[in-house]
C-alpha atoms as a PDB file:
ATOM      1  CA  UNK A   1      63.259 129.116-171.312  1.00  0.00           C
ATOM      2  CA  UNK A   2      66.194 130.529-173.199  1.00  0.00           C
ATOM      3  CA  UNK A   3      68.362 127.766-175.005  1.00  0.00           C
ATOM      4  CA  UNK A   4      71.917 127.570-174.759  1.00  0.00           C
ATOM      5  CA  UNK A   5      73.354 130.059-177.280  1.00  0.00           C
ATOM      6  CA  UNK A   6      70.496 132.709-176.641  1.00  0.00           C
ATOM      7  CA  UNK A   7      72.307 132.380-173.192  1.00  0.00           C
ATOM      8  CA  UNK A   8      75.784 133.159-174.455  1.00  0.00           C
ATOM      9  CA  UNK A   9      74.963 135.428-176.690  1.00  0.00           C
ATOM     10  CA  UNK A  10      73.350 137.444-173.888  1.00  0.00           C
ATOM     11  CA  UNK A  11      75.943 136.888-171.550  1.00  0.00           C
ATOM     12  CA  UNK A  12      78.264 138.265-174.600  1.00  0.00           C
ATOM     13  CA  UNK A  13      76.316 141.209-174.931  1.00  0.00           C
ATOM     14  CA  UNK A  14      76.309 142.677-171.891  1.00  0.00           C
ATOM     15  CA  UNK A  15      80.244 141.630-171.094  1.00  0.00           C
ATOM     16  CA  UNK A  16      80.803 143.904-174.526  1.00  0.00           C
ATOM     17  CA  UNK A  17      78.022 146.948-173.154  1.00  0.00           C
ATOM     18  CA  UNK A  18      79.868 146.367-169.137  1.00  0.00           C
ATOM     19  CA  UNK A  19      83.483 146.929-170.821  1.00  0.00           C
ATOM     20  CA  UNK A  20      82.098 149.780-172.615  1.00  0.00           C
ATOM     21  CA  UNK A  21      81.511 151.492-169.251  1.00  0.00           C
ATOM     22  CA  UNK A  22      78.735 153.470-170.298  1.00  0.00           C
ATOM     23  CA  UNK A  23      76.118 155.985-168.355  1.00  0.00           C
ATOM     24  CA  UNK A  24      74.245 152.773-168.111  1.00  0.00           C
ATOM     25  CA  UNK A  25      76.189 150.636-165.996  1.00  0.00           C
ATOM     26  CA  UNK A  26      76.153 153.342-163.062  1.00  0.00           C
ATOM     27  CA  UNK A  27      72.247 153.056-163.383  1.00  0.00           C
ATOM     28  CA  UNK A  28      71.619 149.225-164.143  1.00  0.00           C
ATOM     29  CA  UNK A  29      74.830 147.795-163.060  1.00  0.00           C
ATOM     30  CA  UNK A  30      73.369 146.574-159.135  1.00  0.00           C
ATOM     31  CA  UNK A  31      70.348 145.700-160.863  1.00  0.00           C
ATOM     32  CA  UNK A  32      72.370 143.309-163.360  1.00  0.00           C
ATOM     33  CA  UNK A  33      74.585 142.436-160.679  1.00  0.00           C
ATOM     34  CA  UNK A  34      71.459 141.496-158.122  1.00  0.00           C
ATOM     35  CA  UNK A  35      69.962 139.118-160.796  1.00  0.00           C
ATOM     36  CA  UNK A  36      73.345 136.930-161.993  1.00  0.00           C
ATOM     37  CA  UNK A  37      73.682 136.085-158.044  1.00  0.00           C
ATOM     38  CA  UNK A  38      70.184 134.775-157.976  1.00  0.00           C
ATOM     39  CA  UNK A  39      70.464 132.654-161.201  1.00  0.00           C
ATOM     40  CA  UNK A  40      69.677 129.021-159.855  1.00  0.00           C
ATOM     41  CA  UNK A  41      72.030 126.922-161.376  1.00  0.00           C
ATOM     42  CA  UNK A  42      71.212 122.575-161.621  1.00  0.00           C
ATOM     43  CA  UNK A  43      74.187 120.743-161.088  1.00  0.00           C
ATOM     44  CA  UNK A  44      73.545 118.027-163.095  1.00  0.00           C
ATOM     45  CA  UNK A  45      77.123 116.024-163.023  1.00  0.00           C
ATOM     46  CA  UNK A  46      77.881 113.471-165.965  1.00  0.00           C
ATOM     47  CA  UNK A  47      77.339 109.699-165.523  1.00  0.00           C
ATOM     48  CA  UNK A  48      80.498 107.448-166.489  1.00  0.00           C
ATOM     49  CA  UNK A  49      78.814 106.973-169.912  1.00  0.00           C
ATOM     50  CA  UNK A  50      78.800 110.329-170.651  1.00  0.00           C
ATOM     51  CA  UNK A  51      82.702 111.000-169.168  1.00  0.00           C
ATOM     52  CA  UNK A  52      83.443 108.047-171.803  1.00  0.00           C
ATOM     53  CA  UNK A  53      82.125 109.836-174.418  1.00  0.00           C
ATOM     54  CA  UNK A  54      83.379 113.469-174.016  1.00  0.00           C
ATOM     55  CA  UNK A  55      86.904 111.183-173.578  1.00  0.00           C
ATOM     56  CA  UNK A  56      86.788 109.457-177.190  1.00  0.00           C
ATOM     57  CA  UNK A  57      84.966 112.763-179.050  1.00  0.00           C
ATOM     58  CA  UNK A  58      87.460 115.431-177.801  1.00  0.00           C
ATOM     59  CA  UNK A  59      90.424 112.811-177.740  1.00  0.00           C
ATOM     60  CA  UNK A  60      89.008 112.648-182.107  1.00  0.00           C
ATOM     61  CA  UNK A  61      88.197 116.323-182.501  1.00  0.00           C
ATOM     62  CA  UNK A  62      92.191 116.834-181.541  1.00  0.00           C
ATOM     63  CA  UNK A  63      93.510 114.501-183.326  1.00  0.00           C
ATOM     64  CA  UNK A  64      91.761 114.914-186.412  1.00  0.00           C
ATOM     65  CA  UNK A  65      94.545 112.601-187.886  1.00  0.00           C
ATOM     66  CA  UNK A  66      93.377 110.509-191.585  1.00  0.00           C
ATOM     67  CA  UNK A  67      94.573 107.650-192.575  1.00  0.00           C
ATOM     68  CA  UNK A  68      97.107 108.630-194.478  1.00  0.00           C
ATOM     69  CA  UNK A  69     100.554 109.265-193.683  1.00  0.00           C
ATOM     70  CA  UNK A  70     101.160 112.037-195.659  1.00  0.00           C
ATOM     71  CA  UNK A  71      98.033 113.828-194.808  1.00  0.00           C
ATOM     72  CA  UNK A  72      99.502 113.255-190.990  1.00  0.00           C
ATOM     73  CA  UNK A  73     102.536 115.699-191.735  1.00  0.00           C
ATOM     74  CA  UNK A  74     100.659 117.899-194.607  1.00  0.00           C
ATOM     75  CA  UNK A  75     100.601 121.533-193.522  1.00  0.00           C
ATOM     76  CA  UNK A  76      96.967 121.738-194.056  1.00  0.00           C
ATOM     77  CA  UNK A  77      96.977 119.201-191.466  1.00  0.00           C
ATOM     78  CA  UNK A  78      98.681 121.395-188.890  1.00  0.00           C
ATOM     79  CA  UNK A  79      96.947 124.265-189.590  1.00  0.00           C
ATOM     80  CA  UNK A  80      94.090 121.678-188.872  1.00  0.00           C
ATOM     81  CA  UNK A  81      95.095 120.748-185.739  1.00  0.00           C
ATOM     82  CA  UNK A  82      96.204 124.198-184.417  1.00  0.00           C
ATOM     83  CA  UNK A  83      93.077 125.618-184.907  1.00  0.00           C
ATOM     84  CA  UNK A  84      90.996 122.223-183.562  1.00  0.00           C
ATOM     85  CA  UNK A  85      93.485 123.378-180.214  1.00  0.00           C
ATOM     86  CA  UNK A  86      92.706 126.908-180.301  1.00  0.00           C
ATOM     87  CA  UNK A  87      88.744 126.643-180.077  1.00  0.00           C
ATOM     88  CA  UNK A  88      89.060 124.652-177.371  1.00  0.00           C
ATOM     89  CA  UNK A  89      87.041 121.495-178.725  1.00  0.00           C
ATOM     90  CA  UNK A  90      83.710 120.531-178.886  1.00  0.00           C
ATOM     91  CA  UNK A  91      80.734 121.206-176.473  1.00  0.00           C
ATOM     92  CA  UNK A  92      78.877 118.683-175.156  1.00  0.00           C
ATOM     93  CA  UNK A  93      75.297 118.285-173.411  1.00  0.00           C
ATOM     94  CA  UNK A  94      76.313 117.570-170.308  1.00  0.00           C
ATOM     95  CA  UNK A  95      78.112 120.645-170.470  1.00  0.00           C
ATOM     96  CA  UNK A  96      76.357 123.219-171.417  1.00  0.00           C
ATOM     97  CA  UNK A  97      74.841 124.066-167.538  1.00  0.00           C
ATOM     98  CA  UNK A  98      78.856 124.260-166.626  1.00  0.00           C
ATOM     99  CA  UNK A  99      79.126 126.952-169.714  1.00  0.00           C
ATOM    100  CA  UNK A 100      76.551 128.658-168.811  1.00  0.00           C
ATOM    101  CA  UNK A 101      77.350 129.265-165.342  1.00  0.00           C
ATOM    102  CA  UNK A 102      80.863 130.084-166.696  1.00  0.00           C
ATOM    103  CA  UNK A 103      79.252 132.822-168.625  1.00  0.00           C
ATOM    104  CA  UNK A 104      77.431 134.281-165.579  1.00  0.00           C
ATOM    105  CA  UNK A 105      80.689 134.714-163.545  1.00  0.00           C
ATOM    106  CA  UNK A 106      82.162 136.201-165.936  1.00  0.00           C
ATOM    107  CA  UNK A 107      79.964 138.641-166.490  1.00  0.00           C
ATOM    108  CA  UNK A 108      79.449 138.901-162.418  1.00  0.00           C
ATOM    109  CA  UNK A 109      83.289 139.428-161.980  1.00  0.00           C
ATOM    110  CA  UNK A 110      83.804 141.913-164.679  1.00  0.00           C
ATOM    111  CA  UNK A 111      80.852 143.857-163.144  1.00  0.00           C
ATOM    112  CA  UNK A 112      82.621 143.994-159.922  1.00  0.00           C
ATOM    113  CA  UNK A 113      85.846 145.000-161.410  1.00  0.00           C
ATOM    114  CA  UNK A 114      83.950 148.105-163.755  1.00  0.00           C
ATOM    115  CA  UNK A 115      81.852 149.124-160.969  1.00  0.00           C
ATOM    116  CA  UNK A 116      82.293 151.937-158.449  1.00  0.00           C
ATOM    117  CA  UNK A 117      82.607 150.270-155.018  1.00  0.00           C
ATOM    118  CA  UNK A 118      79.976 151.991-152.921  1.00  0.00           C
ATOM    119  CA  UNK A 119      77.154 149.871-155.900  1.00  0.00           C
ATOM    120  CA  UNK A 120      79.312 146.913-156.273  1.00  0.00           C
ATOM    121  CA  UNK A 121      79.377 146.417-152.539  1.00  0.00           C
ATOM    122  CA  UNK A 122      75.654 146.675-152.075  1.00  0.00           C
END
């Protein structure tokens, strides 16, 4: 079984090769299309611990704020923060399934978009 980055990083590649639009994609596209919609997903929800925890680690990871009040309004602080906000935080376990399946309907819905209709509708 294929851990979670080998997942993205698949997911990745063929998002890149799909908005390419190569000769490919008129030959493999139903193919790659029929296998994301029969990707069995577990929908494995996270207990009250684990909401409590993704809570206090994301509500940390933005803040990122020291103990000192100078460091608080430093620019190197900021630029800190702003970039904390622009990765979108931290990943956790009970996550990655929901990434994942992210990943595949993204890749699913661009497919549909680059296709020609008369394969995308098969």
């Amino acid at each position: 079984e294929l851990v979670l980055n080998q997942r993205i990083k698949i997911a990745e590649s063929l998002l890149f090769a799909i908005q390419r639009r190569g000769d490919a994609l008129d030959t493999y596209g139903d193919m790659i299309l029929a296998a994301f919609m029969r990707i069995p997903h577990q929908k494995e929800k996270p207990n009250e611990n684990d909401r409590l925890e993704i809570h206090e680690a994301t509500r940390e990871y933005f803040n990122c704020a020291g103990d000192d009040e100078d460091e608080f309004n430093s620019d190197e602080w900021m630029e800190d923060r702003r970039r904390r906000i622009q990765t979108g935080g931290p990943i956790f376990e009970s996550e990655e399934n929901d990434l994942v399946r992210a990943s595949c309907i993204l890749v699913i819905s661009e497919l549909i978009t680059k296709l020609r209709p008369e394969i995308a509708s098969t």
